[in-house]
N, C-alpha and C. Protein backbone atom coordinates (compact mmCIF):
# COMPACT_ATOMS: atom_id res chain seq x y z
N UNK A 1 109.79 147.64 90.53
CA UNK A 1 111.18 147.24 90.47
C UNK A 1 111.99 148.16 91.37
N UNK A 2 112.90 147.44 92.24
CA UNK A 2 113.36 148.43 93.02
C UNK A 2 114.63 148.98 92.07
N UNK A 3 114.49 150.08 92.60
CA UNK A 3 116.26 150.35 91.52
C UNK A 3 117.45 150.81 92.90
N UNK A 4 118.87 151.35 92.93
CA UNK A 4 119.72 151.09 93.72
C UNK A 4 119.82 152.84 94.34
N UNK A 5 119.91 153.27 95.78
CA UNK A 5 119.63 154.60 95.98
C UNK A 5 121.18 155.17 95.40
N UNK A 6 120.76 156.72 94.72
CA UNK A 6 122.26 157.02 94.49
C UNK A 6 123.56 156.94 95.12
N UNK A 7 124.65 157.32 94.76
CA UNK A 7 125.84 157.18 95.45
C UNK A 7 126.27 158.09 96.30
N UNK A 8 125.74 159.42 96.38
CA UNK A 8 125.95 160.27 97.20
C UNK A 8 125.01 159.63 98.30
N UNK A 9 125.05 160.42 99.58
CA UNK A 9 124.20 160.65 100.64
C UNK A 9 122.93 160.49 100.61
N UNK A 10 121.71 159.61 101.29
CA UNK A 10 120.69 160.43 100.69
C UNK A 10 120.25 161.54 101.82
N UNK A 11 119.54 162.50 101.34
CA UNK A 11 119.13 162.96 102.63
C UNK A 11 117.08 163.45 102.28
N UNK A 12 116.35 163.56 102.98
CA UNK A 12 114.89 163.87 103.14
C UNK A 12 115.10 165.32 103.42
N UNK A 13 113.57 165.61 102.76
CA UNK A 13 112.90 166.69 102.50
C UNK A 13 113.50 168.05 103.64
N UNK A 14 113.89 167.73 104.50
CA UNK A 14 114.04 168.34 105.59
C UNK A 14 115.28 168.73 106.17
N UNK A 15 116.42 168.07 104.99
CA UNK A 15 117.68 167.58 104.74
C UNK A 15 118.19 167.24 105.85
N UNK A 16 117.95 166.55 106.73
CA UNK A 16 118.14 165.20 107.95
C UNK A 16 118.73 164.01 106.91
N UNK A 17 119.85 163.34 106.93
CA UNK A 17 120.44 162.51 106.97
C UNK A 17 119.55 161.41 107.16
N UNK A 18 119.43 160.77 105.80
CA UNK A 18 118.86 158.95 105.86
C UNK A 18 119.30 158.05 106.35
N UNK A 19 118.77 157.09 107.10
CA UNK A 19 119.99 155.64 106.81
C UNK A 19 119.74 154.85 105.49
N UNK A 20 120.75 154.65 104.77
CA UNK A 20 121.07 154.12 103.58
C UNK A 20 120.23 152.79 103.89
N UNK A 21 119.19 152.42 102.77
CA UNK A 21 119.25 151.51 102.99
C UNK A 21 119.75 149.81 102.94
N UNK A 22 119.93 148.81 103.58
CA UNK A 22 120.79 147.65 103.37
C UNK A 22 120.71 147.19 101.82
N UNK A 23 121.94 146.88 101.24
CA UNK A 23 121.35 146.63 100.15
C UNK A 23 121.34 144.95 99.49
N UNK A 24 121.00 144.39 98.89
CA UNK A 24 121.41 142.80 98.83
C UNK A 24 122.37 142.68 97.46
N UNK A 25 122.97 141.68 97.04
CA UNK A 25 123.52 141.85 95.58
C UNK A 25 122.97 142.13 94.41
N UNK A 26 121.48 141.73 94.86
CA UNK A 26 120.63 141.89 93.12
C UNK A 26 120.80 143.80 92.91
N UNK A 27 120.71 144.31 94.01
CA UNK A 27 120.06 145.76 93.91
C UNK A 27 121.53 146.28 93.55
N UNK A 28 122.80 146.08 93.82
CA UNK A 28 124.23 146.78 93.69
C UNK A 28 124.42 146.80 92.30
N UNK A 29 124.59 148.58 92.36
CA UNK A 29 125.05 148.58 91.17
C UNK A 29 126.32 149.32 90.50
N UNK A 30 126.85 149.32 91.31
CA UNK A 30 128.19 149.93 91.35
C UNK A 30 129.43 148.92 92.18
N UNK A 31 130.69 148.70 91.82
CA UNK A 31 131.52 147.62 92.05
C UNK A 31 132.66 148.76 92.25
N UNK A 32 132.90 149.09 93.54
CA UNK A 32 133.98 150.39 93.77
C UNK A 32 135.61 149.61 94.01
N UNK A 33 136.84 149.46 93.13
CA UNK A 33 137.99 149.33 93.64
C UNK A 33 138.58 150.72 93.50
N UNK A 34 140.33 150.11 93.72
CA UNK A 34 140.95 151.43 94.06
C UNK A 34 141.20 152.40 92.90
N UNK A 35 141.31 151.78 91.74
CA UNK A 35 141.77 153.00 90.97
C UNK A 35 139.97 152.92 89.73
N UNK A 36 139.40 151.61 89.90
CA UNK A 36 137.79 151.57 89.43
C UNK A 36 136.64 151.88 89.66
N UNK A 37 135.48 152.38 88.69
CA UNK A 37 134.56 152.54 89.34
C UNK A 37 133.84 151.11 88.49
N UNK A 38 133.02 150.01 88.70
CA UNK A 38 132.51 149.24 87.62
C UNK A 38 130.82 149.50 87.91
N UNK A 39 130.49 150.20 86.78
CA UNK A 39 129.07 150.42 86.54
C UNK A 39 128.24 149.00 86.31
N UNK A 40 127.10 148.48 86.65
CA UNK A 40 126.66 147.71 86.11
C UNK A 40 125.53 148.04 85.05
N UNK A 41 125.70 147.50 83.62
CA UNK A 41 124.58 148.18 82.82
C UNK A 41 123.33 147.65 83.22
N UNK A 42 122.01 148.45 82.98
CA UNK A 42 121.18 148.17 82.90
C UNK A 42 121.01 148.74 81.33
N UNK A 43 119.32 147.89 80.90
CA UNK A 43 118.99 148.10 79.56
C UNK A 43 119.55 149.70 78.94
N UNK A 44 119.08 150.45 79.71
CA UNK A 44 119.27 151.97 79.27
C UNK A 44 120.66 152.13 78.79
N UNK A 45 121.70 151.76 79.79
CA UNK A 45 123.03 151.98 79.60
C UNK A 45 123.65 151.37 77.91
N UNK A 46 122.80 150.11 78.25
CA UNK A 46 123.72 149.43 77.12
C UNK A 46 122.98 149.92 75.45
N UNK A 47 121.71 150.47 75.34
CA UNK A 47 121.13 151.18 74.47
C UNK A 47 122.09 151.86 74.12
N UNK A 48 122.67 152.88 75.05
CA UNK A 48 123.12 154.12 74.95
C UNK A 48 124.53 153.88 74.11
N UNK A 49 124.95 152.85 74.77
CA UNK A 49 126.51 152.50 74.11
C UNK A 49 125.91 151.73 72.83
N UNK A 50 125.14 151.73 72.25
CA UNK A 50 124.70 151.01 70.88
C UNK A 50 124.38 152.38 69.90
N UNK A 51 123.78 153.07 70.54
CA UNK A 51 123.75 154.73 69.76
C UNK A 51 124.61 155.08 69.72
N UNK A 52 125.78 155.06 70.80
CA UNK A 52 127.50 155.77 70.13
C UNK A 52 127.90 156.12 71.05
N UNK A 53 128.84 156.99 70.90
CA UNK A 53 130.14 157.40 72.32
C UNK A 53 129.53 158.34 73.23
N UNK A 54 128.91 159.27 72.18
CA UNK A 54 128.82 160.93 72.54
C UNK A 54 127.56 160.48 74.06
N UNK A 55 126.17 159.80 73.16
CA UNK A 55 125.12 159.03 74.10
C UNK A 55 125.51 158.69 75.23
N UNK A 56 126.51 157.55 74.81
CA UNK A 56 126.79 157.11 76.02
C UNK A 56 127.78 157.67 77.06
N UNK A 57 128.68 158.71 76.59
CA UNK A 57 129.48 159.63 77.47
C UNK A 57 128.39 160.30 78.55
N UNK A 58 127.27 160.67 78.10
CA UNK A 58 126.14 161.75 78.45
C UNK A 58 125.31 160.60 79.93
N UNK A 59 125.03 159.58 79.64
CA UNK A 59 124.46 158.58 80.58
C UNK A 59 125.36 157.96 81.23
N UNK A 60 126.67 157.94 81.54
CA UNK A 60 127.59 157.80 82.63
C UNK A 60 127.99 158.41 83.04
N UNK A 61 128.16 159.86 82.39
CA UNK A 61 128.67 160.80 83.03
C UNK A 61 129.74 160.83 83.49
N UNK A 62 131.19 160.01 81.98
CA UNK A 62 132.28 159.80 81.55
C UNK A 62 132.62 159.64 80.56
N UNK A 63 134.18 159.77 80.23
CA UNK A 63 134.36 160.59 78.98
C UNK A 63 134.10 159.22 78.39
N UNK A 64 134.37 158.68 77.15
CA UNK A 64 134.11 157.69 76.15
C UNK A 64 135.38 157.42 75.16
N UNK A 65 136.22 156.88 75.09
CA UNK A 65 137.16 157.25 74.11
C UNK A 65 137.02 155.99 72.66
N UNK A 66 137.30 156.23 71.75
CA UNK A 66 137.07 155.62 70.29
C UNK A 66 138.02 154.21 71.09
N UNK A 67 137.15 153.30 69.92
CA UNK A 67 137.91 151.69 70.70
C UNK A 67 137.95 151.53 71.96
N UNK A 68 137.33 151.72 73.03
CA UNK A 68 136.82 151.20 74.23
C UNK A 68 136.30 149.65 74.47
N UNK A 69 135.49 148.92 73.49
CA UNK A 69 135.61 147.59 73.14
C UNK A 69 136.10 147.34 72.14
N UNK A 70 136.30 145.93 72.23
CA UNK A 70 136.71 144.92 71.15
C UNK A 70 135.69 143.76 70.79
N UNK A 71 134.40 143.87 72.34
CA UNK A 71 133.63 142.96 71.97
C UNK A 71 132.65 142.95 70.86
N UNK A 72 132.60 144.36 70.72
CA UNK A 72 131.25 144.70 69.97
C UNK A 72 130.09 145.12 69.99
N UNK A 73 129.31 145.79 69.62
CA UNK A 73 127.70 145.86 69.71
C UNK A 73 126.88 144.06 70.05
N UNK A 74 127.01 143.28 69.30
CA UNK A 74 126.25 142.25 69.24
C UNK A 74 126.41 141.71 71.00
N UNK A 75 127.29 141.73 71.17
CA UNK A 75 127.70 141.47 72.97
C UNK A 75 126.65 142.17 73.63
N UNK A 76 126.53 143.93 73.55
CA UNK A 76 125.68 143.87 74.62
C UNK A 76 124.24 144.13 73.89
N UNK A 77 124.30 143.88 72.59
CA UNK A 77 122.08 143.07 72.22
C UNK A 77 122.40 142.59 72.91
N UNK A 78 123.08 141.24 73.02
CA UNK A 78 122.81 140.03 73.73
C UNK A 78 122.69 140.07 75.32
N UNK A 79 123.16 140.92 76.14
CA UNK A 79 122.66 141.49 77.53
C UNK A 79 121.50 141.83 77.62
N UNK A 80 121.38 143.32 76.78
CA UNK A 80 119.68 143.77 76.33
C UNK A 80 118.87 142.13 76.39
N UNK A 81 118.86 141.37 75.59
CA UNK A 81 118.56 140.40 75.32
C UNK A 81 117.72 139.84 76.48
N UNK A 82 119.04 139.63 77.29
CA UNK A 82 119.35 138.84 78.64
C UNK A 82 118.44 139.41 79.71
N UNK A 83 118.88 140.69 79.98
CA UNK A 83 118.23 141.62 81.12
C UNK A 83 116.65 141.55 80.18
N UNK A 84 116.49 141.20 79.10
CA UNK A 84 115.16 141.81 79.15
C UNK A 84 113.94 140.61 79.46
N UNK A 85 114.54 139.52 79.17
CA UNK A 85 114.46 138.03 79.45
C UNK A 85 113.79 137.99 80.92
N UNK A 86 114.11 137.86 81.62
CA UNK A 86 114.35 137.56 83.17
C UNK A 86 114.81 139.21 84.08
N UNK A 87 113.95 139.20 85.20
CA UNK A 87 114.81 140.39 86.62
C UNK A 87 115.38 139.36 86.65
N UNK A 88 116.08 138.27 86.97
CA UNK A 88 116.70 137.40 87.66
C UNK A 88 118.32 137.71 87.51
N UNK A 89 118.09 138.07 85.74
CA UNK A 89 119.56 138.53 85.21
C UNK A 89 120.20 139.66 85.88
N UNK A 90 119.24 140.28 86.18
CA UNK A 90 120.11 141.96 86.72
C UNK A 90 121.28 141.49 87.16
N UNK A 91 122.55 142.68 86.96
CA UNK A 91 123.70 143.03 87.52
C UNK A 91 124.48 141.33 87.44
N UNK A 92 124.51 140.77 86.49
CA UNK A 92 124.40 139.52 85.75
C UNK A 92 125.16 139.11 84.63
N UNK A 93 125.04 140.31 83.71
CA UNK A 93 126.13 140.37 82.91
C UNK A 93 127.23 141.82 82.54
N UNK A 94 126.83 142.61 82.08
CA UNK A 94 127.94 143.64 81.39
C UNK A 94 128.02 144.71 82.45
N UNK A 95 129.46 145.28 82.63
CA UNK A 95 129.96 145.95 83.35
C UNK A 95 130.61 146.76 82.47
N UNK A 96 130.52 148.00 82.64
CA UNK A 96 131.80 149.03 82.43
C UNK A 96 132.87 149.60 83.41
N UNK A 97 133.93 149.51 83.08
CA UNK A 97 134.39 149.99 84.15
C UNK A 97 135.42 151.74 83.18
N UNK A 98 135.04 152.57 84.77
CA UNK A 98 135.44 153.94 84.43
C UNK A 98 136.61 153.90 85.39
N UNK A 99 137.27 154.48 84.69
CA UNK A 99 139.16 154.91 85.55
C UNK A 99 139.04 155.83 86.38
N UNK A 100 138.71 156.01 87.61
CA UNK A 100 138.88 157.22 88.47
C UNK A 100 138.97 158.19 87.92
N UNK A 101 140.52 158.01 87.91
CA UNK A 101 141.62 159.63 88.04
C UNK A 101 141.01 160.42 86.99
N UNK A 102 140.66 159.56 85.84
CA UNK A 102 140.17 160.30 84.08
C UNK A 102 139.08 160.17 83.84
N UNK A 103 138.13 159.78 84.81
CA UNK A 103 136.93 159.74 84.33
C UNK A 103 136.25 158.73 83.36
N UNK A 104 136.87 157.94 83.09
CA UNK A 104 137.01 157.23 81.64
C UNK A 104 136.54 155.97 81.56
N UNK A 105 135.42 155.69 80.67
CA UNK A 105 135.52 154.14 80.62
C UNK A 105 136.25 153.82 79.37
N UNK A 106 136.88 152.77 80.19
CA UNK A 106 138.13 151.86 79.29
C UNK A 106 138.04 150.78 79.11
N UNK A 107 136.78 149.73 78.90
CA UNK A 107 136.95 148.52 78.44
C UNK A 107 135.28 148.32 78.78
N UNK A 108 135.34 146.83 79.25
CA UNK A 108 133.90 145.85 79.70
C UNK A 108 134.25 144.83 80.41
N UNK A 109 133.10 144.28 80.75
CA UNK A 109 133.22 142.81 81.15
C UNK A 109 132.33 142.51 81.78
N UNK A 110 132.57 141.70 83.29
CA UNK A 110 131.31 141.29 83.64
C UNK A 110 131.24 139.97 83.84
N UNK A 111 130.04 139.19 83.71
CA UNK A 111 129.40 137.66 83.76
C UNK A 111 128.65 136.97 82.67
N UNK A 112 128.57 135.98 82.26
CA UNK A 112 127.37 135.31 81.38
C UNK A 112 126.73 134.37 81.75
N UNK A 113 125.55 135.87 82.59
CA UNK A 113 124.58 135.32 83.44
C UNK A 113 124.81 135.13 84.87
N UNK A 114 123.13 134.97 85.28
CA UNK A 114 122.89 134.51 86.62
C UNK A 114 124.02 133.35 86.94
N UNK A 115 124.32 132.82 88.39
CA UNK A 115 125.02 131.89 88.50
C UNK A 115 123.70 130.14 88.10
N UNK A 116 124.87 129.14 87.36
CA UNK A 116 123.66 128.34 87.22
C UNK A 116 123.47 127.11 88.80
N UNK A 117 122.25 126.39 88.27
CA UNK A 117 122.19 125.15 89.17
C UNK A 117 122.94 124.92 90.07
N UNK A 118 124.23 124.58 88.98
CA UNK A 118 125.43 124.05 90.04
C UNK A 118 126.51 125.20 90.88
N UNK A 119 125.52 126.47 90.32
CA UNK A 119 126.37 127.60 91.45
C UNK A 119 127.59 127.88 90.25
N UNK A 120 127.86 128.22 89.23
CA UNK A 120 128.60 128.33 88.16
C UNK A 120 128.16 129.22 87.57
N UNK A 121 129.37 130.82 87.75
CA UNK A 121 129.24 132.10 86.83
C UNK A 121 130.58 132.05 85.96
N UNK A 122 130.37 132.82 85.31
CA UNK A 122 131.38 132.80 84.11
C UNK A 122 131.83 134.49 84.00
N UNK A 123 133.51 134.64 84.08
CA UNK A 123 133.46 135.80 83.95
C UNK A 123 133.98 136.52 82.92
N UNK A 124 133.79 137.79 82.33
CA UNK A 124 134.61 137.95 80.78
C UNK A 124 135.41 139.45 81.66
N UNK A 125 136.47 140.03 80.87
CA UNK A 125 136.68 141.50 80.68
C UNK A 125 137.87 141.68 79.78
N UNK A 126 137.82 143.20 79.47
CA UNK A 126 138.61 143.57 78.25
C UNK A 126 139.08 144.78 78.79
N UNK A 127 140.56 145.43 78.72
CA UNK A 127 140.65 146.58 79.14
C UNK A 127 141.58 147.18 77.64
N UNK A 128 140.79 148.37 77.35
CA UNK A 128 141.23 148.85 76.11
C UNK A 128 142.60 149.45 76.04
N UNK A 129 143.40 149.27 74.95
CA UNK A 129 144.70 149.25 74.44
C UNK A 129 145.26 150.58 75.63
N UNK A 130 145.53 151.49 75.56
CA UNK A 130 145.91 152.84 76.25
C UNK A 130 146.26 152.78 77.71
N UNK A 131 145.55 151.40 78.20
CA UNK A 131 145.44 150.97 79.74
C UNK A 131 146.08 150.01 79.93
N UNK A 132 146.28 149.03 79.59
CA UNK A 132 147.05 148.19 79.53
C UNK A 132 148.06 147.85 80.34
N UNK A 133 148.55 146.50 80.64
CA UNK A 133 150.34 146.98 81.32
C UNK A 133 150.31 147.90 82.48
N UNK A 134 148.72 147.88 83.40
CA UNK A 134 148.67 148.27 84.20
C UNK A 134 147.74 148.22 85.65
N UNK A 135 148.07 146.39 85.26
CA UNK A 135 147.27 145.81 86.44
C UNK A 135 145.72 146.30 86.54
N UNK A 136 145.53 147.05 85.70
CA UNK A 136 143.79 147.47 85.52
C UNK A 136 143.02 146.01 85.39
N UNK A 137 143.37 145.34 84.26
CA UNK A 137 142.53 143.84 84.26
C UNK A 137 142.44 143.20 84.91
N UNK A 138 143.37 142.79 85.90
CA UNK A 138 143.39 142.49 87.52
C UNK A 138 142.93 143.00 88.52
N UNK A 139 142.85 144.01 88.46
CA UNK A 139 141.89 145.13 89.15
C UNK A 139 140.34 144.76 89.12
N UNK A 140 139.77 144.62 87.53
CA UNK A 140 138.62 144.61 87.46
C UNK A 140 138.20 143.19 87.75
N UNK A 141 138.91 142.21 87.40
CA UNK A 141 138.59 141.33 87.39
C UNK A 141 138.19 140.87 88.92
N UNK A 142 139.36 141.22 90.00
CA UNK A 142 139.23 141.14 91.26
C UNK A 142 137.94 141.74 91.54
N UNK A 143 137.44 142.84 91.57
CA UNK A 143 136.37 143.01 92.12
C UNK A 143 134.91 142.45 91.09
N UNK A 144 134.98 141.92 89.87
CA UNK A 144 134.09 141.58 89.90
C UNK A 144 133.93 139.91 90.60
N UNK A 145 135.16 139.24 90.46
CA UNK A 145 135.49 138.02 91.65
C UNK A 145 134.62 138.10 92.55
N UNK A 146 135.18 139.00 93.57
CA UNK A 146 134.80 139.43 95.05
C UNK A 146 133.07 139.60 94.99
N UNK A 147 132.62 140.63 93.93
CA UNK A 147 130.85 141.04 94.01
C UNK A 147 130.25 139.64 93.53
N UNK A 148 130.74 138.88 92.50
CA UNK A 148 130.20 137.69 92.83
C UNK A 148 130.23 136.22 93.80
N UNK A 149 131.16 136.61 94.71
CA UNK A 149 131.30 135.53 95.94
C UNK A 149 130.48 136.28 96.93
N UNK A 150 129.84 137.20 96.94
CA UNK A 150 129.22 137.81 97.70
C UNK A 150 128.00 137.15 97.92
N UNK A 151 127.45 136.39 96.56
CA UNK A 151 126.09 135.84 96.57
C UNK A 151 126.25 134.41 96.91
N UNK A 152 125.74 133.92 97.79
CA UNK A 152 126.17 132.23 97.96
C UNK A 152 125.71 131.61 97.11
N UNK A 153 125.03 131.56 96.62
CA UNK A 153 124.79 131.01 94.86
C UNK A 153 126.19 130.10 94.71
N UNK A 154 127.01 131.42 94.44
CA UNK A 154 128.62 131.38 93.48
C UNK A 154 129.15 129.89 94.45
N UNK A 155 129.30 129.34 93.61
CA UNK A 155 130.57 127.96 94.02
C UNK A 155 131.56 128.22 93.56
N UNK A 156 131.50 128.19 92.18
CA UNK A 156 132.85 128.67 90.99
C UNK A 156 132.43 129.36 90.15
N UNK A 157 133.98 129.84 89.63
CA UNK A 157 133.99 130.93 88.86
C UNK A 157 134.54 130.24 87.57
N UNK A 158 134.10 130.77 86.20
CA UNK A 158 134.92 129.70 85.29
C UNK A 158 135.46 131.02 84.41
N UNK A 159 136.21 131.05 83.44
CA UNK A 159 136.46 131.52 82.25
C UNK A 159 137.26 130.94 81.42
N UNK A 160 137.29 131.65 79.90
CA UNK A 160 137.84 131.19 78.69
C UNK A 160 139.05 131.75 78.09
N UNK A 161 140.04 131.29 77.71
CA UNK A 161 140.95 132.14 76.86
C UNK A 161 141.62 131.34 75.63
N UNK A 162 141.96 132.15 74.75
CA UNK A 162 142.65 131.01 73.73
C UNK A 162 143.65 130.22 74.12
N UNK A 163 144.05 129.48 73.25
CA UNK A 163 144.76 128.29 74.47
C UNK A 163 146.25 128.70 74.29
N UNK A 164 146.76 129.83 74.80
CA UNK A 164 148.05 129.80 74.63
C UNK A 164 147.91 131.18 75.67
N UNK A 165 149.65 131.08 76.22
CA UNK A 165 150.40 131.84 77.00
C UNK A 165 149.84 133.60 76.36
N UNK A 166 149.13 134.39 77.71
CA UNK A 166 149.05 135.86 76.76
C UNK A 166 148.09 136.47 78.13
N UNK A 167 148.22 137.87 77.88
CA UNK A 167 147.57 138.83 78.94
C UNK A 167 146.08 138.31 79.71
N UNK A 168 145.41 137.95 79.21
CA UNK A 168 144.32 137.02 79.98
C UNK A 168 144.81 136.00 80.21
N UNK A 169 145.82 135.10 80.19
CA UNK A 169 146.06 134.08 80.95
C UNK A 169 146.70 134.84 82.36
N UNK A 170 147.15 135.44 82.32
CA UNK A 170 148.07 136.15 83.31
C UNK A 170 147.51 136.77 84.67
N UNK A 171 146.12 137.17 84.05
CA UNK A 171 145.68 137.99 84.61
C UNK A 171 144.93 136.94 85.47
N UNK A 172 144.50 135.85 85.11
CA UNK A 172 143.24 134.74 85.72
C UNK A 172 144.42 134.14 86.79
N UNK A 173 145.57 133.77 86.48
CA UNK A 173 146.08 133.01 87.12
C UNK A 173 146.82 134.08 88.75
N UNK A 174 146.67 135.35 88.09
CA UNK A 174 146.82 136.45 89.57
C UNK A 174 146.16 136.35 90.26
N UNK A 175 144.92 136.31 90.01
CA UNK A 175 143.25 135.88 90.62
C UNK A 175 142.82 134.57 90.89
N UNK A 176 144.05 133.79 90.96
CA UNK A 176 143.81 132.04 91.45
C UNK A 176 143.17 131.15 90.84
N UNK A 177 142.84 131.67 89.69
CA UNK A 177 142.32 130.63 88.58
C UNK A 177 143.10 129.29 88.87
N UNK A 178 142.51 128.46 88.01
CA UNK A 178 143.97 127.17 87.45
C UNK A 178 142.89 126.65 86.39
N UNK A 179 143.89 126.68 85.32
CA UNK A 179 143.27 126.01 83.77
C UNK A 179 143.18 124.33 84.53
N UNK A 180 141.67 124.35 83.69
CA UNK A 180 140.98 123.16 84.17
C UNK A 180 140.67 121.99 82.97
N UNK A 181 140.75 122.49 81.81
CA UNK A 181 140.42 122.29 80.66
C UNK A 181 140.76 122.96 79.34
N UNK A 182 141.02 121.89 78.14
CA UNK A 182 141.85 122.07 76.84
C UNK A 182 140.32 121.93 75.79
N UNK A 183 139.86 123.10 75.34
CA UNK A 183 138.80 122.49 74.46
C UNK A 183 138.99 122.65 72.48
N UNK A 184 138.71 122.05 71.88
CA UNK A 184 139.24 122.51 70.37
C UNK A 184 137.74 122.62 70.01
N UNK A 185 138.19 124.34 69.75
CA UNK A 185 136.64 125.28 69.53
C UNK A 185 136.21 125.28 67.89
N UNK A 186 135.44 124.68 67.11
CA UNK A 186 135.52 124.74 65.78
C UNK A 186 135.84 126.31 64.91
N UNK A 187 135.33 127.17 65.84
CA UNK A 187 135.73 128.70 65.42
C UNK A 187 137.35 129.41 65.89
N UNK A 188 137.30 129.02 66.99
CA UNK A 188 138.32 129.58 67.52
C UNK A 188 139.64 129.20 68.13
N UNK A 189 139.58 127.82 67.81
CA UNK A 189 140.50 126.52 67.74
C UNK A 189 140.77 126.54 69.01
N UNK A 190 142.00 126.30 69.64
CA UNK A 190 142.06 125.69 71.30
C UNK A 190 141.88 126.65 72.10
N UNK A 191 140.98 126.31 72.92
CA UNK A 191 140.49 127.24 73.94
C UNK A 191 141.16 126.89 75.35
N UNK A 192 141.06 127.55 76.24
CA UNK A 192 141.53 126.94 77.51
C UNK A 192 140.42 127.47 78.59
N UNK A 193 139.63 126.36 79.36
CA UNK A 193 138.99 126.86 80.36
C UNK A 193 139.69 127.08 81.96
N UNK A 194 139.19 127.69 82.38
CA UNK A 194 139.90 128.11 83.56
C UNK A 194 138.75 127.82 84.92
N UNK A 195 139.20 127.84 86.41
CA UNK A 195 137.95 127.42 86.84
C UNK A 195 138.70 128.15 88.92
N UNK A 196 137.89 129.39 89.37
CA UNK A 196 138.19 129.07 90.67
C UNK A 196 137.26 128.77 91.19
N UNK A 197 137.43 128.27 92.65
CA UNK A 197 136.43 127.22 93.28
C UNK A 197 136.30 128.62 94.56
N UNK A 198 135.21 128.33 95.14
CA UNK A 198 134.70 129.27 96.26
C UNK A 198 135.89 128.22 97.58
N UNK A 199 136.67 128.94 98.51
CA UNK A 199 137.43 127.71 99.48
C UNK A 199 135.93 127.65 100.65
């Protein structure tokens, strides 16, 4: 399995300067914007955030703060799940993203799943309470946009929100969404799908 060369430099035995090598989308695992860093989990990562803060502060090598999700543990089994399923999944679904300036991861998000058949990824994210009200969700969301139009796979992009006016609507429609669809969810009553198209 190839894994992704670190983020620093590399350099050989002789400390001569490597050329990096090219990398394709499966192998990226880091999603760099301006004020983000977005980690992509692999199995290890998301273990780590299932053992607890302290764990997982130690394997990103950022701070962790209490309530960072809202999704839950069962969210990333279900990655574990995923990634353990298929290589195909890699860098596929769950993302963390860490705040520069603080070191910090402050939320999740990501994809559910490879893109399908018809070239159709789905994207989620959450940016925890403290962050907020600060174009961060737009932030992340944009670059995970962008790392998945990277793969020609991607046709469209879809996502979900409850069906009413609120901070994830806001944020999709900055990012060129347009609600495409009204669905009545038996759990979660009206949903609204959203849908951008690759131009």
């Amino acid at each position: 399995m190839l894994k992704s060369p670190p983020i620093a430099n590399l350099q050989n035995v002789s400390g001569q300067a490597k050329r990096r090598p090219k990398q394709t989308f499966r192998q990226e695992m880091i999603i760099d914007t301006k004020n983000l860093k977005l980690i992509a989990c692999d199995i290890e990562i998301l273990k780590s955030a299932i053992e607890g803060n302290e764990i997982l502060s130690k394997k990103i090598n950022a701070t962790v703060q209490d309530n960072w999700t809202e999704f839950g543990v069962d969210a990333l089994k279900y990655s574990i799940d995923k990634l353990t399923d298929s290589e195909e999944e890699k860098n596929w679904w769950t993302y963390f993203p860490i705040h520069k300036q603080d070191n910090k991861l402050i939320g999740s998000g990501g994809y559910k799943g490879k893109p399908t058949s018809d070239g159709t990824v789905e994207l989620g994210y959450e940016i925890a309470s403290g962050y907020r009200n600060r174009g961060l969700a737009t932030e992340m969301a944009t670059g995970l946009i962008e790392n998945a139009l990277r793969d020609e796979r991607v046709k469209s992009i879809i996502a979900h929100t409850l069906g009413q006016d609120n901070p994830s609507t806001k944020v999709l429609q900055k990012c060129g969404f347009k609600k495409v669809e009204e669905i009545n969810h038996l759990v979660d009553g009206l949903i609204w799908k959203w849908e951008l198209k690759r131009h």
